[in-house]
C-alpha atoms as a PDB file:
ATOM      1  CA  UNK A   1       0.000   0.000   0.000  1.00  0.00           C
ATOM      2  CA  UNK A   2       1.065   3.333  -0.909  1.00  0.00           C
ATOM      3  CA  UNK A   3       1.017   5.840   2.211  1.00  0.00           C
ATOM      4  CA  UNK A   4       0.494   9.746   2.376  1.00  0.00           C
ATOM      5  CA  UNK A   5       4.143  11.481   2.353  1.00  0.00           C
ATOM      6  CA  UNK A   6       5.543   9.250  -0.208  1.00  0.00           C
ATOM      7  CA  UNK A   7       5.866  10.831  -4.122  1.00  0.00           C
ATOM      8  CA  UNK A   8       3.952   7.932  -5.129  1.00  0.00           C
ATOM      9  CA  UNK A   9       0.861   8.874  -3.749  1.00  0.00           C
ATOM     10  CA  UNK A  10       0.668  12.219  -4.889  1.00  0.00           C
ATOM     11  CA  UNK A  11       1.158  11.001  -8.070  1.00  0.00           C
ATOM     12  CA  UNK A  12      -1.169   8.076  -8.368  1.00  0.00           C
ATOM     13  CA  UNK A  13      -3.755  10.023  -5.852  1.00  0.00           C
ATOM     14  CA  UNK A  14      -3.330  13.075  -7.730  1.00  0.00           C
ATOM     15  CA  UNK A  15      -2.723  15.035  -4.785  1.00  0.00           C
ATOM     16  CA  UNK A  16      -1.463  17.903  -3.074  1.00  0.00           C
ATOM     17  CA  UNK A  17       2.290  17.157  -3.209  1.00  0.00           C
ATOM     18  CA  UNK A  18       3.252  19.373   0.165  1.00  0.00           C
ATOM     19  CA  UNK A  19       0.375  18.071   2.030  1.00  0.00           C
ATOM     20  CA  UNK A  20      -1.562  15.053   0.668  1.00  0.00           C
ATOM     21  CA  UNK A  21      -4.750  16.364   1.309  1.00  0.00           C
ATOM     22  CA  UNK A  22      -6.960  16.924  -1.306  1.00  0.00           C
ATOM     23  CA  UNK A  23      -6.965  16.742  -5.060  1.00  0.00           C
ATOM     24  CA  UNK A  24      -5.241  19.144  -7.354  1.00  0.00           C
ATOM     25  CA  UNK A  25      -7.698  18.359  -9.992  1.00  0.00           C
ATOM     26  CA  UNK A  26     -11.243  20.200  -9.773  1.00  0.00           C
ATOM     27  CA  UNK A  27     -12.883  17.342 -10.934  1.00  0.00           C
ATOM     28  CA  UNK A  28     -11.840  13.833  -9.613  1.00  0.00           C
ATOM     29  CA  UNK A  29     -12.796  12.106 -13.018  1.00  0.00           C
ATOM     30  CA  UNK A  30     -10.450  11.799 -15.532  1.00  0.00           C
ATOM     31  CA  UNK A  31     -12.700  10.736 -18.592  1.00  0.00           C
ATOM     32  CA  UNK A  32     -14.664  14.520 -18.022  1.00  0.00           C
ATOM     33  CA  UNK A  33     -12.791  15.849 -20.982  1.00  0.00           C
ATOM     34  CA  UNK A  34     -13.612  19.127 -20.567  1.00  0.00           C
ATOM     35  CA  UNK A  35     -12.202  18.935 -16.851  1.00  0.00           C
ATOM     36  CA  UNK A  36      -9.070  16.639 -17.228  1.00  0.00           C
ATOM     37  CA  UNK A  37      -6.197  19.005 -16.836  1.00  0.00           C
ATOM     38  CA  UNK A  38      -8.495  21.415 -14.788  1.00  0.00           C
ATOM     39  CA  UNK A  39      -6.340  22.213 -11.654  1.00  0.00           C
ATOM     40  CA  UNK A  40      -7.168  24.467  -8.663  1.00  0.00           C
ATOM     41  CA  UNK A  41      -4.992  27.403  -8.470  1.00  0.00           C
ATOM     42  CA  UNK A  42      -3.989  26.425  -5.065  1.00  0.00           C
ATOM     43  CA  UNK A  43      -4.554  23.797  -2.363  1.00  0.00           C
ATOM     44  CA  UNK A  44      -6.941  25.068  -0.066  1.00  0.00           C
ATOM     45  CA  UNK A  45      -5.614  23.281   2.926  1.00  0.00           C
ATOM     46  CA  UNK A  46      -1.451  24.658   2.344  1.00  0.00           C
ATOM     47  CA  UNK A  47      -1.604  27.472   0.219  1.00  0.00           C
ATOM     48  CA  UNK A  48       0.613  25.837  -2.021  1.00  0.00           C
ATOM     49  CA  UNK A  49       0.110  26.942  -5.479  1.00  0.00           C
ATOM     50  CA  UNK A  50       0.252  24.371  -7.892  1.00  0.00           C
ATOM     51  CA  UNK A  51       1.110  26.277 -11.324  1.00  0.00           C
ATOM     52  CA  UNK A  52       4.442  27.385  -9.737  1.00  0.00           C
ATOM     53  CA  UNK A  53       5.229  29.977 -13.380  1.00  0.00           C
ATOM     54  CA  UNK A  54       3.373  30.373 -16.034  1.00  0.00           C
ATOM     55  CA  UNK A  55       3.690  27.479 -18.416  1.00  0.00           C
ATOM     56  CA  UNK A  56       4.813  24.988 -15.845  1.00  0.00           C
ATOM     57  CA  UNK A  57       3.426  22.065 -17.227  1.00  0.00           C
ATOM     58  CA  UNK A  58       4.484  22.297 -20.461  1.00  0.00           C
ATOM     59  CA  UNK A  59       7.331  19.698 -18.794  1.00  0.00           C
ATOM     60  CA  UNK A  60       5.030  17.471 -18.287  1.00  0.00           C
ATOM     61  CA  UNK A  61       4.512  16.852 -22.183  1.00  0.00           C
ATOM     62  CA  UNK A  62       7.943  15.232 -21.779  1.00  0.00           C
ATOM     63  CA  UNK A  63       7.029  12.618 -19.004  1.00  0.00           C
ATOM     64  CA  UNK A  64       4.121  12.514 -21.130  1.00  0.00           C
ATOM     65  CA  UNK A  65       5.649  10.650 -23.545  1.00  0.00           C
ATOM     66  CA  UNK A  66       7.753   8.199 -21.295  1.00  0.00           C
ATOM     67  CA  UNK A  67       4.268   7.491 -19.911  1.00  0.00           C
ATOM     68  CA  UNK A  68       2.615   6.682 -23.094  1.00  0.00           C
ATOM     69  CA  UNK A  69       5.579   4.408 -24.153  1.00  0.00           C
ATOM     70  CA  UNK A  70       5.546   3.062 -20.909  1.00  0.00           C
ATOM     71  CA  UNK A  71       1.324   1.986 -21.443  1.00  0.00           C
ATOM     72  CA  UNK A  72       2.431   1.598 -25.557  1.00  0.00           C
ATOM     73  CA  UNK A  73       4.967  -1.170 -24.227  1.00  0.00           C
ATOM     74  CA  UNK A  74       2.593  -3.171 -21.629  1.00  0.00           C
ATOM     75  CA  UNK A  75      -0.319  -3.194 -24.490  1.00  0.00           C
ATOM     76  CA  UNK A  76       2.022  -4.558 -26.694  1.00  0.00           C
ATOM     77  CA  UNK A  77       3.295  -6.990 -24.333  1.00  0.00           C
ATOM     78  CA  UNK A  78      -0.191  -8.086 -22.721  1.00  0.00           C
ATOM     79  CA  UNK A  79      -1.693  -8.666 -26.476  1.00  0.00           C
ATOM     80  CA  UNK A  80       1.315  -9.948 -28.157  1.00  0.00           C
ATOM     81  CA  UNK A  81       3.245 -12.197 -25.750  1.00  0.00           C
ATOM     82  CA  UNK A  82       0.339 -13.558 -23.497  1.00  0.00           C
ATOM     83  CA  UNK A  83      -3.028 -13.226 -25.779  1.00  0.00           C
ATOM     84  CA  UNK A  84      -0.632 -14.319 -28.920  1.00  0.00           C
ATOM     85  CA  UNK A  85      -2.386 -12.581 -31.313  1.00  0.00           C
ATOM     86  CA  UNK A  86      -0.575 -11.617 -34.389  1.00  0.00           C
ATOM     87  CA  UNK A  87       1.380  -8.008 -34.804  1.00  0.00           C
ATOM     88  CA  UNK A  88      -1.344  -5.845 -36.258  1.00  0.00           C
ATOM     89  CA  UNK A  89      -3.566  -6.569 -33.391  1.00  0.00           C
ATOM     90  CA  UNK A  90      -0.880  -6.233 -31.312  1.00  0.00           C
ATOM     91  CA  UNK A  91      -0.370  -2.219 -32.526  1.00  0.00           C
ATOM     92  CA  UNK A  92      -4.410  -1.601 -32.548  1.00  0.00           C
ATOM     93  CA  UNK A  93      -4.409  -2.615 -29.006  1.00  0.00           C
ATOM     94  CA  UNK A  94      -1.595  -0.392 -28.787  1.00  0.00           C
ATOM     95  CA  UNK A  95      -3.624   2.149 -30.558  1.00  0.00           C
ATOM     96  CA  UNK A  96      -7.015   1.689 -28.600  1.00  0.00           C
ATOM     97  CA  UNK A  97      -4.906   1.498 -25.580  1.00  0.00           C
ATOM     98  CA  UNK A  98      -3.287   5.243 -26.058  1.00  0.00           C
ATOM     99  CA  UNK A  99      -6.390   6.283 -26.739  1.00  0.00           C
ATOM    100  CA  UNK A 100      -8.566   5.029 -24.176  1.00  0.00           C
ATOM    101  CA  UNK A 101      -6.153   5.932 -21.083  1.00  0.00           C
ATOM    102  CA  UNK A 102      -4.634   9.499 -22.940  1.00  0.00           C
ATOM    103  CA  UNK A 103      -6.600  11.383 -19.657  1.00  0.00           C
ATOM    104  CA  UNK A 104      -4.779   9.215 -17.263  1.00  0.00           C
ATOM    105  CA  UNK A 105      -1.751   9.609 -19.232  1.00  0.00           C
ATOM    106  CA  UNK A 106      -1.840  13.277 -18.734  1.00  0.00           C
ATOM    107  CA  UNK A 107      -3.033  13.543 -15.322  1.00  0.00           C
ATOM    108  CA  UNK A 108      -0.004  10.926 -14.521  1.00  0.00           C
ATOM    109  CA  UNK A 109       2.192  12.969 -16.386  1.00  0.00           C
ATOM    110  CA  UNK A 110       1.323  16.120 -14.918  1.00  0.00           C
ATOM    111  CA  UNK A 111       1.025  14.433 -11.516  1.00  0.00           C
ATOM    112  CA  UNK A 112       4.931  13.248 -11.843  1.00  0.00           C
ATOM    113  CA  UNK A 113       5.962  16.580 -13.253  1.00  0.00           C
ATOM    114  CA  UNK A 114       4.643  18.838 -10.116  1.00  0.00           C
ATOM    115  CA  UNK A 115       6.196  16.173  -8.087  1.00  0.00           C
ATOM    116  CA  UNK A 116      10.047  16.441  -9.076  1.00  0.00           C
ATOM    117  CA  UNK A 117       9.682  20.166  -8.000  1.00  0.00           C
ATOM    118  CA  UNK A 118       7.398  19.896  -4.724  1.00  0.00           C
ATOM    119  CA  UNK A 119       8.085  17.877  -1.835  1.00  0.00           C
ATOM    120  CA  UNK A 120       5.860  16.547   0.906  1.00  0.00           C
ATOM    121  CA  UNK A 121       5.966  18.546   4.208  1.00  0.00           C
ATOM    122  CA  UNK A 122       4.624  17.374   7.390  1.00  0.00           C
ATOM    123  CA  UNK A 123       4.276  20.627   8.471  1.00  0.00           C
ATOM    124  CA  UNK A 124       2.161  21.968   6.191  1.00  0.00           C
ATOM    125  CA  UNK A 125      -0.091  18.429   5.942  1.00  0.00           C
ATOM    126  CA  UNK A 126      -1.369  19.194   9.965  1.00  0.00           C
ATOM    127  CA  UNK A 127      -2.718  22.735   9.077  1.00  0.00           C
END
């Protein structure tokens, strides 16, 4: 299990990476397309302000991709290796698999951007 003040619950939790607390998202959801990268301006238990310059997540478009190759890579593998189907199915489930989880991909992406700058305080999670 994944516990509050480790990076790996902010990013899979999508939370506050100084306190933990709540979401940075407005809307929990994901698949709300109109809402996925809809963040709060700042976390209303620390203060911490998640969009630390303008443009800050542009980064994330970087860990964006290592994310999708890292989904690309496990479609492959799941459909290929252990379904044995043959190599065109193989890259549509590739395809349908990008597709289907892109809002994860750039929540998690965003998520594990924030998080190489911010670190969890134990201070500010008791406010």
């Amino acid at each position: 299990m994944i516990n509050k003040g480790s990076k790996l619950y902010s990013i899979f939790k999508g939370s506050c990476p100084k306190c933990h607390e709540e979401s940075m998202y407005v809307n929990p959801n994901p698949y709300i397309l109109p809402d996925t990268l809809k963040i709060h301006e700042k976390c209303s238990h620390c203060d911490t302000k998640y969009r630390i310059e303008p443009s800050f997540f542009y980064g994330s478009m970087y860990v964006s991709y290592g994310v999708g190759i890292a989904f690309a890579v496990a479609a492959f593998v799941i459909s290929y290796l252990f379904l044995n189907s043959n190599l065109v199915t193989a890259f549509i489930a590739i395809i349908g698999t990008l597709i289907v989880f892109a809002p994860i991909i750039m929540r998690l992406s965003r998520n594990i951007w924030i998080n190489l700058f911010m670190h969890y305080d134990k201070t500010s999670a008791k406010k």
